[in-house]
N, C-alpha and C. Protein backbone atom coordinates (compact mmCIF):
# COMPACT_ATOMS: atom_id res chain seq x y z
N UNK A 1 113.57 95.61 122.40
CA UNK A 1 112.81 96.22 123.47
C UNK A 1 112.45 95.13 124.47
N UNK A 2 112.79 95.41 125.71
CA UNK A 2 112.59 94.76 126.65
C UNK A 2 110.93 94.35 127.28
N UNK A 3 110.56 93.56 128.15
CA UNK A 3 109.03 93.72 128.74
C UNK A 3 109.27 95.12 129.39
N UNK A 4 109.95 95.35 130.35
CA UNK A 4 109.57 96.75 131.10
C UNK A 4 109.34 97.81 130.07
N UNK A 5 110.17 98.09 129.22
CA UNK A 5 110.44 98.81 128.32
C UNK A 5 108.93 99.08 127.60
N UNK A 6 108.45 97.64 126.88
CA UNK A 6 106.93 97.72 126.08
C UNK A 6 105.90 97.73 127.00
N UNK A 7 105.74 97.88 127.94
CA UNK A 7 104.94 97.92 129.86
C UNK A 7 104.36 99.65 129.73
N UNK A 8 105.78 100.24 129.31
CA UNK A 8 105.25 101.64 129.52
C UNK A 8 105.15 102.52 128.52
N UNK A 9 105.18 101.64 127.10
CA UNK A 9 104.66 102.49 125.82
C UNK A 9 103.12 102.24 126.00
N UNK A 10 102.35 103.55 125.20
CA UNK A 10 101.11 103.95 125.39
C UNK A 10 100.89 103.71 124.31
N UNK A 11 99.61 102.88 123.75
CA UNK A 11 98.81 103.32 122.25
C UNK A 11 98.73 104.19 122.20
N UNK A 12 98.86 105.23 121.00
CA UNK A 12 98.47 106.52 119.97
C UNK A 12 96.84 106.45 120.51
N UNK A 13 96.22 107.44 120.77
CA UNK A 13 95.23 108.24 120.64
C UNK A 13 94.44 107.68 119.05
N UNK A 14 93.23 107.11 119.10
CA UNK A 14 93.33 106.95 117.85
C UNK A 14 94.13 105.94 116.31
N UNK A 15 94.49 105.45 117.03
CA UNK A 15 95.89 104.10 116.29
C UNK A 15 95.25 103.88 115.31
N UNK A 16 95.89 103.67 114.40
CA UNK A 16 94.81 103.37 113.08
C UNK A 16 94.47 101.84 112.49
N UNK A 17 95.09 101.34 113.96
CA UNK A 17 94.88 99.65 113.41
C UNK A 17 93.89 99.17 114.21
N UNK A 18 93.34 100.34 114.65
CA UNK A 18 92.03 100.03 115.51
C UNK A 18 90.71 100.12 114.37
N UNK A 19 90.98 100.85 113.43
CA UNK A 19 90.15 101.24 111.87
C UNK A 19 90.42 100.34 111.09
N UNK A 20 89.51 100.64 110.36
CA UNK A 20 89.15 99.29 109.28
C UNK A 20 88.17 99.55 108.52
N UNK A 21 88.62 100.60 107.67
CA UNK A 21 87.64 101.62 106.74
C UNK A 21 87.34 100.29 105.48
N UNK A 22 88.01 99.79 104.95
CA UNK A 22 87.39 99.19 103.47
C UNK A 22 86.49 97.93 104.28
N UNK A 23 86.45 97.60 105.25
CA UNK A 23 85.44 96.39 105.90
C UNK A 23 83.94 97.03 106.17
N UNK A 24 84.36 98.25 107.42
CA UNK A 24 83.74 99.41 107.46
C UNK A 24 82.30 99.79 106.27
N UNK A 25 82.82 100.02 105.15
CA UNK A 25 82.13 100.30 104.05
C UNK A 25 81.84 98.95 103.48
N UNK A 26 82.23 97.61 103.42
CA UNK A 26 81.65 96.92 102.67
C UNK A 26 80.44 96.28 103.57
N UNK A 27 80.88 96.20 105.34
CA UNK A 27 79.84 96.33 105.78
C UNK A 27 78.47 96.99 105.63
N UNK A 28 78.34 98.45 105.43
CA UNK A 28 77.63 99.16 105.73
C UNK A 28 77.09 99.09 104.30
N UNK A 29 78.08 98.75 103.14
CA UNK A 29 77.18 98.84 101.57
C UNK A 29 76.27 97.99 101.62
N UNK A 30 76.62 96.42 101.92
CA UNK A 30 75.99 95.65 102.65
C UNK A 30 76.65 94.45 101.03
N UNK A 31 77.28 95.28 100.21
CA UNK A 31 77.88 94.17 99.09
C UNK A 31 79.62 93.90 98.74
N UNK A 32 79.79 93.16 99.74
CA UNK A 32 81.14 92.54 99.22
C UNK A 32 81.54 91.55 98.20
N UNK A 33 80.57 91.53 96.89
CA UNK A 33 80.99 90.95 96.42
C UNK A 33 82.59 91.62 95.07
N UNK A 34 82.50 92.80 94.97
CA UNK A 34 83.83 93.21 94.46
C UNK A 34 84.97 92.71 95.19
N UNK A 35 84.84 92.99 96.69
CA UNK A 35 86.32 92.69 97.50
C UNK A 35 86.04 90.83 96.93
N UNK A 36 85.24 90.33 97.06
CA UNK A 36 85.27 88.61 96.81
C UNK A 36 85.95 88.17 95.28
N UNK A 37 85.32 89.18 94.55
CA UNK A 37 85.71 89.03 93.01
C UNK A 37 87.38 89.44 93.12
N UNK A 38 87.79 90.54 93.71
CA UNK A 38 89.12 91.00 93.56
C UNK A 38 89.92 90.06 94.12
N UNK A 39 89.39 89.45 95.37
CA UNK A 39 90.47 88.76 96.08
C UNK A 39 90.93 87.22 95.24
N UNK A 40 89.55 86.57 94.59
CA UNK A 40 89.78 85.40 94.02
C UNK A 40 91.23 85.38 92.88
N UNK A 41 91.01 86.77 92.26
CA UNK A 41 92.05 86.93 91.27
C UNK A 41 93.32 87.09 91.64
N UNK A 42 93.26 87.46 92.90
CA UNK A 42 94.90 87.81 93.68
C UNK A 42 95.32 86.66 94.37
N UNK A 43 94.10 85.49 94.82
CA UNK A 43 94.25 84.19 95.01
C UNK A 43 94.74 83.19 93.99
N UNK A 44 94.26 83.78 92.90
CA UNK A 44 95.03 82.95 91.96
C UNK A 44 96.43 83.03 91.68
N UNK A 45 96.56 83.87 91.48
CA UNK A 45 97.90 84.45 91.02
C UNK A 45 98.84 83.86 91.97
N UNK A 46 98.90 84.08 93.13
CA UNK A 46 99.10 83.69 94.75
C UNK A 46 99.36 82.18 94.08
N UNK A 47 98.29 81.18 94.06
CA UNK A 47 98.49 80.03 93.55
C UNK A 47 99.59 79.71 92.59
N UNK A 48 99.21 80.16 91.40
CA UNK A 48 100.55 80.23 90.35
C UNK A 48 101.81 80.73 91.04
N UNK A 49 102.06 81.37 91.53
CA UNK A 49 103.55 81.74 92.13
C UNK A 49 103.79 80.67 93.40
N UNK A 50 102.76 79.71 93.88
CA UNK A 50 103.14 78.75 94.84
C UNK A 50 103.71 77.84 93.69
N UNK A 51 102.74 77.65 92.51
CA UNK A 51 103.10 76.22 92.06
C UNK A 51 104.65 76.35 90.83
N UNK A 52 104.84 77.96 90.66
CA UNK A 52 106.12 78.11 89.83
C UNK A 52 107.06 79.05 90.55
N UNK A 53 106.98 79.51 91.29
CA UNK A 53 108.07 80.82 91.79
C UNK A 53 109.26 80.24 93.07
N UNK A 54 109.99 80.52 93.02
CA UNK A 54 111.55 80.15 93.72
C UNK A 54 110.97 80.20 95.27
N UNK A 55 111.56 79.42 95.90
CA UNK A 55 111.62 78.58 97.77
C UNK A 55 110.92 79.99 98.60
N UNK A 56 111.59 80.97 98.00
CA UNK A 56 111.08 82.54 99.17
C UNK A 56 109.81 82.72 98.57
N UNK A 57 109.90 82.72 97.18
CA UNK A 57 108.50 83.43 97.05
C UNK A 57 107.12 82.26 97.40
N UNK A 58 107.40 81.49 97.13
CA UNK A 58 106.42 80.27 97.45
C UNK A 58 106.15 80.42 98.93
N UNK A 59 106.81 80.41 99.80
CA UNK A 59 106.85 80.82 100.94
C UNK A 59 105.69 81.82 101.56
N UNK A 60 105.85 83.26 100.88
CA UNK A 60 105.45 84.23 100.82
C UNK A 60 104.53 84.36 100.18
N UNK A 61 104.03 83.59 99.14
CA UNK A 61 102.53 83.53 98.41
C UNK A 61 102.05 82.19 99.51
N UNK A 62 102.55 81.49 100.78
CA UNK A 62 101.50 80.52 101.02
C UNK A 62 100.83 81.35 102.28
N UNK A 63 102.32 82.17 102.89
CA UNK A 63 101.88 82.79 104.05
C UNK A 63 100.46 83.96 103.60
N UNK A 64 100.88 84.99 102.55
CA UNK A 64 99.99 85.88 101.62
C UNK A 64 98.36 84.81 101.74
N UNK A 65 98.33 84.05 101.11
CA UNK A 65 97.26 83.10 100.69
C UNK A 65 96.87 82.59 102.35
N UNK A 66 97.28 82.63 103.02
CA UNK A 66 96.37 81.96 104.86
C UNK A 66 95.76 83.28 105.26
N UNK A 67 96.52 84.35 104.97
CA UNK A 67 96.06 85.55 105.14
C UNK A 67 94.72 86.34 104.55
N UNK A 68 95.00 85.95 103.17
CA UNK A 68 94.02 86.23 102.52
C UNK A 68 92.40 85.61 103.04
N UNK A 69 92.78 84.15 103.20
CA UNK A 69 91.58 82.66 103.51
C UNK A 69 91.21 83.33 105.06
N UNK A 70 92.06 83.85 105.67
CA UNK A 70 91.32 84.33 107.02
C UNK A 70 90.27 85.48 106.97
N UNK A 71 90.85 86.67 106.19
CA UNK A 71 90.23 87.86 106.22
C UNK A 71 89.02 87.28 105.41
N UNK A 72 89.03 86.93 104.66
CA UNK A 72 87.73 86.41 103.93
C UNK A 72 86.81 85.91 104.58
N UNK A 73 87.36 84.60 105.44
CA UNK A 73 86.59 84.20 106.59
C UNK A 73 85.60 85.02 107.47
N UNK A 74 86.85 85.88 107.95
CA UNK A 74 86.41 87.14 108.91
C UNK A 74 85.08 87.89 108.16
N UNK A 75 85.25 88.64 106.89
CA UNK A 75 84.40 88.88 106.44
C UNK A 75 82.81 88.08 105.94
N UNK A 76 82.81 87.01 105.36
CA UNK A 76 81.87 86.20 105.77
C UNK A 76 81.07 86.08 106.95
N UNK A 77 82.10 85.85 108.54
CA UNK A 77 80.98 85.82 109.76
C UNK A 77 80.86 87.44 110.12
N UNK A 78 81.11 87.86 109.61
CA UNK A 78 80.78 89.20 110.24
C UNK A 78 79.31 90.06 109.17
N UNK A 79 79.56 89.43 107.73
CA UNK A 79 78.17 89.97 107.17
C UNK A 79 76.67 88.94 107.36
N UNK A 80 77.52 87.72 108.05
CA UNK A 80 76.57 87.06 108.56
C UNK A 80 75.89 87.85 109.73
N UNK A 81 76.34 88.34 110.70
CA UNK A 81 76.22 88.29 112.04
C UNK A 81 75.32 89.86 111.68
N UNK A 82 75.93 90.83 110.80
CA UNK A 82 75.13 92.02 110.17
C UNK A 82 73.87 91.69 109.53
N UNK A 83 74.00 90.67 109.10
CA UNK A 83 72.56 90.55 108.40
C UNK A 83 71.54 89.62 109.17
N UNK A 84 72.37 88.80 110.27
CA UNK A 84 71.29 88.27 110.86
C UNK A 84 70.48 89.21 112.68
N UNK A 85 71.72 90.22 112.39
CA UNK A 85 70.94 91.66 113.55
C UNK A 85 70.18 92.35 112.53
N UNK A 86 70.05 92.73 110.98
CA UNK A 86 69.13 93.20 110.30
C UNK A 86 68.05 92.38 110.32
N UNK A 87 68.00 91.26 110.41
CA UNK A 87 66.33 90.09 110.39
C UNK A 87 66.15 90.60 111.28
N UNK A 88 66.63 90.53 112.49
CA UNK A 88 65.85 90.81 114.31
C UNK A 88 65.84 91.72 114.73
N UNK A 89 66.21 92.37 113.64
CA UNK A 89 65.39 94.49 114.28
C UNK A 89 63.87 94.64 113.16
């Protein structure tokens, strides 16, 4: 697809990558520590397949694993930023 071409496609009404239901709710529960507990274990694993699994998959568990270290991130300043507008209301 060309620039002109992607110029005159329209977002969907609604796109669903504008949502972000499981953040959504761990926001609003106000406890992420399950998604923290779940992710460490899928971080590990991630690890073990860097330090034993063949050239692609290593690859693919380091890219998986930056991915993971971001969203986590993300989540961190964002229950920061929720809980520090809950002190100042």
């Amino acid at each position: 697809m060309n620039v002109a071409s992607r110029s005159q496609v329209e977002p969907a009404a609604g796109a669903g990558w504008r949502e972000f239901p499981v953040l959504e709710r761990l926001l609003g529960s106000g406890d992420a520590s399950s998604l923290f507990k779940s992710a460490e274990v899928t971080c590990r694993s991630l690890n073990e397949l860097i330090q034993s699994g063949s050239e692609a998959d290593k690859l693919r568990a380091k890219l998986a694993l930056t991915a993971y270290g971001r969203t986590l991130d993300l989540l961190k300043h964002l229950t920061g930023l929720r809980d520090k507008a809950a002190e100042q209301s």
